[in-house]
Protein backbone atom coordinates (compact mmCIF):
# COMPACT_ATOMS: atom_id res chain seq x y z
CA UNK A 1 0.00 0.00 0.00
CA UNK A 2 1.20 3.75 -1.06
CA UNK A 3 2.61 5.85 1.92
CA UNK A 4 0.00 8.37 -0.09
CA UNK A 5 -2.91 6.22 1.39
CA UNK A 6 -4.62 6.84 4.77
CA UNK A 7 -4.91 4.40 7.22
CA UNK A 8 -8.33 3.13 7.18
CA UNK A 9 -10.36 4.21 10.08
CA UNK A 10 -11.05 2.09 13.00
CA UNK A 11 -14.72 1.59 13.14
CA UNK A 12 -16.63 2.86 16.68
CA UNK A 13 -17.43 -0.49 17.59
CA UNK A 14 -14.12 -2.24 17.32
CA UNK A 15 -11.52 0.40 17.98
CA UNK A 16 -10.05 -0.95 20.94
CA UNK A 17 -9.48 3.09 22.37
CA UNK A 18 -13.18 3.15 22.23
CA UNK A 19 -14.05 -0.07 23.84
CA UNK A 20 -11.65 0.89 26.79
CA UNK A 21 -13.28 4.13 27.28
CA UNK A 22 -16.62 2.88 26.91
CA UNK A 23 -15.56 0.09 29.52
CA UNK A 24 -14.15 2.35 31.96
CA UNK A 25 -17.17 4.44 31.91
CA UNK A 26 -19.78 1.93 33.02
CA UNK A 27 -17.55 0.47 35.32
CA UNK A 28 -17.13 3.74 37.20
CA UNK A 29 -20.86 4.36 36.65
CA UNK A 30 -21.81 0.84 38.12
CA UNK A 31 -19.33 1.37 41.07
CA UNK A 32 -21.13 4.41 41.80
CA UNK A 33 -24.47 2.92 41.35
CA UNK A 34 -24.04 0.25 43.52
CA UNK A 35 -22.60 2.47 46.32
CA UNK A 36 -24.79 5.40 46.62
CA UNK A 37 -27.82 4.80 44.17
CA UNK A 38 -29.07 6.32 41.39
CA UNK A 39 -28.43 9.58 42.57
CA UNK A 40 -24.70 9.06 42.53
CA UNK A 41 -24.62 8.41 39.06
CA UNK A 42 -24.03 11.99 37.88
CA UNK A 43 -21.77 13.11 34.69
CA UNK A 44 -19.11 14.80 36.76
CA UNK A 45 -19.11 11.78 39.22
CA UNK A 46 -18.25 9.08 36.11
CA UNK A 47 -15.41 11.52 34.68
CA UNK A 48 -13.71 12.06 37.56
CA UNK A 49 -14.18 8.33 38.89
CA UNK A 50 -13.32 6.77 35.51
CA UNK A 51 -10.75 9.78 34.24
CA UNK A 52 -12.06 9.81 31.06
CA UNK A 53 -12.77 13.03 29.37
CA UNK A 54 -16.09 14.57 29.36
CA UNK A 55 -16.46 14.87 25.49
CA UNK A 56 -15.51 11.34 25.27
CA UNK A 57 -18.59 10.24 27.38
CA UNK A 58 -20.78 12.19 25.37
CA UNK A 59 -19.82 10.15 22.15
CA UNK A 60 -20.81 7.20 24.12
CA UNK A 61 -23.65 8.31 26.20
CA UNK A 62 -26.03 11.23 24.63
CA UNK A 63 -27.17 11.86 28.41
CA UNK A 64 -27.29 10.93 31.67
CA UNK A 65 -30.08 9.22 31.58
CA UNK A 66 -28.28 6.95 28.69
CA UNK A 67 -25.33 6.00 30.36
CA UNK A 68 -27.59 4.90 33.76
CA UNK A 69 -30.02 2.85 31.62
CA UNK A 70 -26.66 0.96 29.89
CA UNK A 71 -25.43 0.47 33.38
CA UNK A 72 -28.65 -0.89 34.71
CA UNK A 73 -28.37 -3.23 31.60
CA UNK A 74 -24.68 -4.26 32.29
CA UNK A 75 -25.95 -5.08 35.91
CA UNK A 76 -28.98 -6.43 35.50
CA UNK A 77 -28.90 -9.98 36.47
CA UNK A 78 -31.09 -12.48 34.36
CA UNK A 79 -34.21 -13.14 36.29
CA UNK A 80 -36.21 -14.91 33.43
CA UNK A 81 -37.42 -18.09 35.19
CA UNK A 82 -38.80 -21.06 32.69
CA UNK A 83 -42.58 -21.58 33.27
CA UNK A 84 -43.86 -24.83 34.85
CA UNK A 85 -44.80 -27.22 32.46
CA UNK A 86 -47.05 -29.46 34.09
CA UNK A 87 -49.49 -30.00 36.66
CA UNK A 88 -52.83 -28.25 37.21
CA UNK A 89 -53.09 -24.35 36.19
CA UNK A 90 -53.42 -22.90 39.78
CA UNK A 91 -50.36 -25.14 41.10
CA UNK A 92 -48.12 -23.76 37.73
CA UNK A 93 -49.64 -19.96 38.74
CA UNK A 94 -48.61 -20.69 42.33
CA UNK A 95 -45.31 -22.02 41.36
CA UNK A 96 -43.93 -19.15 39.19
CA UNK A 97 -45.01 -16.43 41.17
CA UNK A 98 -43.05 -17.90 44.15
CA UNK A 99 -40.18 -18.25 42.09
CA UNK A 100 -40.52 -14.56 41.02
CA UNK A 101 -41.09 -13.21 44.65
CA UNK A 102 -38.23 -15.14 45.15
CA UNK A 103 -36.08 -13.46 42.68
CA UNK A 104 -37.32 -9.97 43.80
CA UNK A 105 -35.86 -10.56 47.09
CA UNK A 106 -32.59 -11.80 45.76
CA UNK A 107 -32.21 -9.35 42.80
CA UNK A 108 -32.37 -5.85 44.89
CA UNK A 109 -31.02 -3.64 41.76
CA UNK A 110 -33.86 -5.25 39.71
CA UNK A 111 -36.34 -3.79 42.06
CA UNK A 112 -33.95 -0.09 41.45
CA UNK A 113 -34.08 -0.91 38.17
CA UNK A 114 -38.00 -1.19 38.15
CA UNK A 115 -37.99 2.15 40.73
CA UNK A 116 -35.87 4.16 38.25
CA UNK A 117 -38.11 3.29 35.31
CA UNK A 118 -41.31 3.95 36.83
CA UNK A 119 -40.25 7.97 37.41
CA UNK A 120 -40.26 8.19 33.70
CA UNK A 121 -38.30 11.47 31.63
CA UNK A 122 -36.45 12.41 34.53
CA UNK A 123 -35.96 16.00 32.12
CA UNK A 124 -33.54 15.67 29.57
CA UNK A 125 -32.98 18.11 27.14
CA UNK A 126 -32.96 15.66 24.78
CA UNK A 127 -36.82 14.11 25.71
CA UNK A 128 -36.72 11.40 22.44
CA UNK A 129 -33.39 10.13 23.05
CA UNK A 130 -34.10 9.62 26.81
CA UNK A 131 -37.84 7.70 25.95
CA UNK A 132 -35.57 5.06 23.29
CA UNK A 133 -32.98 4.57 26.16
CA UNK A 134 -35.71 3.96 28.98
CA UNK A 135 -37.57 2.24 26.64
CA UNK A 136 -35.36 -0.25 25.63
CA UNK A 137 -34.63 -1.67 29.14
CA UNK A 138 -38.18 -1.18 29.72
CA UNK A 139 -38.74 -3.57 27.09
CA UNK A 140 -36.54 -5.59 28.22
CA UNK A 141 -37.44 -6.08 31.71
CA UNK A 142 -40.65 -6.62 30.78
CA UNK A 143 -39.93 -9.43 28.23
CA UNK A 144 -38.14 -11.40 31.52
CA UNK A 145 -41.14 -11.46 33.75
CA UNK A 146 -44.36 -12.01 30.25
CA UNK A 147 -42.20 -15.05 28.53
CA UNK A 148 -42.70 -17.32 31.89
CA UNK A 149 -46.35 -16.50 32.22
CA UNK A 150 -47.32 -15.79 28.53
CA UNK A 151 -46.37 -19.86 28.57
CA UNK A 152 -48.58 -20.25 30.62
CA UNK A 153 -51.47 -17.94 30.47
CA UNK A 154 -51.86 -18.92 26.28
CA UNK A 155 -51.52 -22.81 26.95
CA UNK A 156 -54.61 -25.03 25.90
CA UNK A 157 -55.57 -25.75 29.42
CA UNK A 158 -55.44 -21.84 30.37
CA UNK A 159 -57.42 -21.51 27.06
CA UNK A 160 -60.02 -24.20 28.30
CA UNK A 161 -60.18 -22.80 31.63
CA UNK A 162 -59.93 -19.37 32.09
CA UNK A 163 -62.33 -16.16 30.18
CA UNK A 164 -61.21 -13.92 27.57
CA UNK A 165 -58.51 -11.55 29.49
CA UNK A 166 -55.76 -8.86 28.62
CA UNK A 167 -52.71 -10.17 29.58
CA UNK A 168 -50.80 -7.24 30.32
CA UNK A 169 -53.53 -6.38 32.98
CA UNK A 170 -53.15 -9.92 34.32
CA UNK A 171 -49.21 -9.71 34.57
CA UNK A 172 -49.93 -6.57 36.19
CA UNK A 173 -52.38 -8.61 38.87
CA UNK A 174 -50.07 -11.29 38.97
CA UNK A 175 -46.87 -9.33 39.53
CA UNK A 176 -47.66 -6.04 40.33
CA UNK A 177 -48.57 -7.09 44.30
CA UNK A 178 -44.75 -8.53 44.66
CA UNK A 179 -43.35 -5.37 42.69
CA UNK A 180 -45.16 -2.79 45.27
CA UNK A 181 -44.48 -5.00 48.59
CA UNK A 182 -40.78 -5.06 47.98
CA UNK A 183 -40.11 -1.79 46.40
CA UNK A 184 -42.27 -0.23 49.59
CA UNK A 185 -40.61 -2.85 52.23
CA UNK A 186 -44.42 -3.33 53.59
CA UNK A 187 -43.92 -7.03 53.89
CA UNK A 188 -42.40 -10.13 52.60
CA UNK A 189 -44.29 -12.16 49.81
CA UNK A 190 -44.48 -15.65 51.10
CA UNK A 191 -45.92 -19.02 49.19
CA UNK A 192 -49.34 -18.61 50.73
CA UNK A 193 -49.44 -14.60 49.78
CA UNK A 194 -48.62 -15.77 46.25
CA UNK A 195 -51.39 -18.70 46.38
CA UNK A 196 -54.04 -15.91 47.91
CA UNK A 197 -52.57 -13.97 44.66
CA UNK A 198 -53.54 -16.53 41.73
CA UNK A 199 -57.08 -18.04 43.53
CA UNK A 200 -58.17 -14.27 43.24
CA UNK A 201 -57.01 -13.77 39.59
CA UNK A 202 -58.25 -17.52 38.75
CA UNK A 203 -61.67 -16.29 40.66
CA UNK A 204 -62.18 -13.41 38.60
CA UNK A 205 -60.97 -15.43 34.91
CA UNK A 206 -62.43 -18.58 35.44
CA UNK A 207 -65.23 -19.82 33.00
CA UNK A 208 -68.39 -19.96 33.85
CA UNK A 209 -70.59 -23.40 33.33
CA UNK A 210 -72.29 -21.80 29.99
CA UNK A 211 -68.60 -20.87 28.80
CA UNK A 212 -67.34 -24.23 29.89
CA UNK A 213 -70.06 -25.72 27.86
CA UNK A 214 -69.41 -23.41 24.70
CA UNK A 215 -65.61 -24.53 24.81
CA UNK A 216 -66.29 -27.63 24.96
CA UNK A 217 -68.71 -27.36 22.05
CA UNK A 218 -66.12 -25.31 19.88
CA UNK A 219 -63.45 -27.68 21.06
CA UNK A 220 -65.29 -31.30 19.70
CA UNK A 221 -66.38 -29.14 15.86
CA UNK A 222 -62.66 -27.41 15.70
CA UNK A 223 -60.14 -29.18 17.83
CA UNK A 224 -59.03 -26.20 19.37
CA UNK A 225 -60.98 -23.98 22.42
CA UNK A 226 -63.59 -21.59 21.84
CA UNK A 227 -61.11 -18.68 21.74
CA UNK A 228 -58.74 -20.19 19.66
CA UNK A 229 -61.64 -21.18 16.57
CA UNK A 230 -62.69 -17.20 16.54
């Protein structure tokens, strides 16, 4: 190659300067984080704990608000649980939703995590960068506690069972109860709280006799439950 030719140029995600920087930065921000809370986790803080420039953050991190959610997702341990497979609806209910209150009380920066999201725009300048950032660990927080119970909740015996029902609501039923009693410290979920938990959502979804009968009816012409042949 000619003398007369340039170097090419490293690309962002591979140039090893960039990966360092980048690497310093969370770990300073996750050090901080883990010591003194969201609050901590301030621009000037990272800097000065990582000693990387402030214009080299910013061509990482468009905000503040960025670099917390990609330390939250650095941190964030994997709580996805798999979803019981067999046994009788109310015992697979009872089952995941122990594991879950379980995980809440082992997990204590997922509950931050969920704390931090639920403020919202904490007011950025930059208002559509900081919804995409929250948004995507939003998303993906979300996605580790509806996979388990999605498995569940769209089975053929949940279909046979239970009445048509929004499943966001009934995650929100299901989980919300173990979200608010850890994130306020008012008490400790135990097995029998989370079996009080699914009898009242299975009281309020299960079918009654004249549905029963009209699955049933739909099942033996189709093959499939009543809502699956609409």
């Amino acid at each position: 190659m000619s003398n007369s030719q340039s170097a090419p140029v490293p690309d962002d995600d591979v140039d090893p300067r960039r990966i360092r920087s980048r690497t310093r930065l969370l770990d300073a921000a996750a050090t901080l984080l883990s010591t003194g809370g969201v609050e901590a986790v301030t621009i000037d803080a990272v800097t000065k704990a990582s000693k990387v420039a402030r214009t080299t953050l910013y061509r990482h991190f468009h905000s503040s608000s960025h670099l917390l959610a990609a330390t939250f997702e650095r941190l964030l341990p994997q709580v996805a649980t798999p979803a019981p497979t067999s046994g009788p609806l109310r015992e697979q209910l009872i089952e995941l939703l122990s594991r879950q209150a379980a995980l809440f009380n082992d997990a204590p920066l997922h509950v931050t995590t969920l704390a931090w999201l639920s403020l919202g725009p904490t007011g950025s300048t930059n208002e559509a960068d900081e919804r995409h950032t929250s948004g995507a660990l939003r998303a993906r927080v979300v996605d580790q506690y509806r996979q388990p119970f999605d498995a569940i909740l769209t089975s053929p015996r949940a279909q046979a069972e239970l009445d048509d029902f929004d499943r966001e609501l009934a995650l929100c039923q299901l989980v919300g109860p173990l979200a608010f009693a850890r994130m306020t410290g008012l008490r400790t979920i135990t097995h029998n709280d989370c079996a009080n938990i699914v009898d009242d959502f299975l009281a309020a979804h299960r079918k009654t006799d004249s549905d029963a009968k009209e699955s049933k009816i739909a099942t033996k012409k189709t093959g499939r439950p009543a809502r699956l042949a609409r």
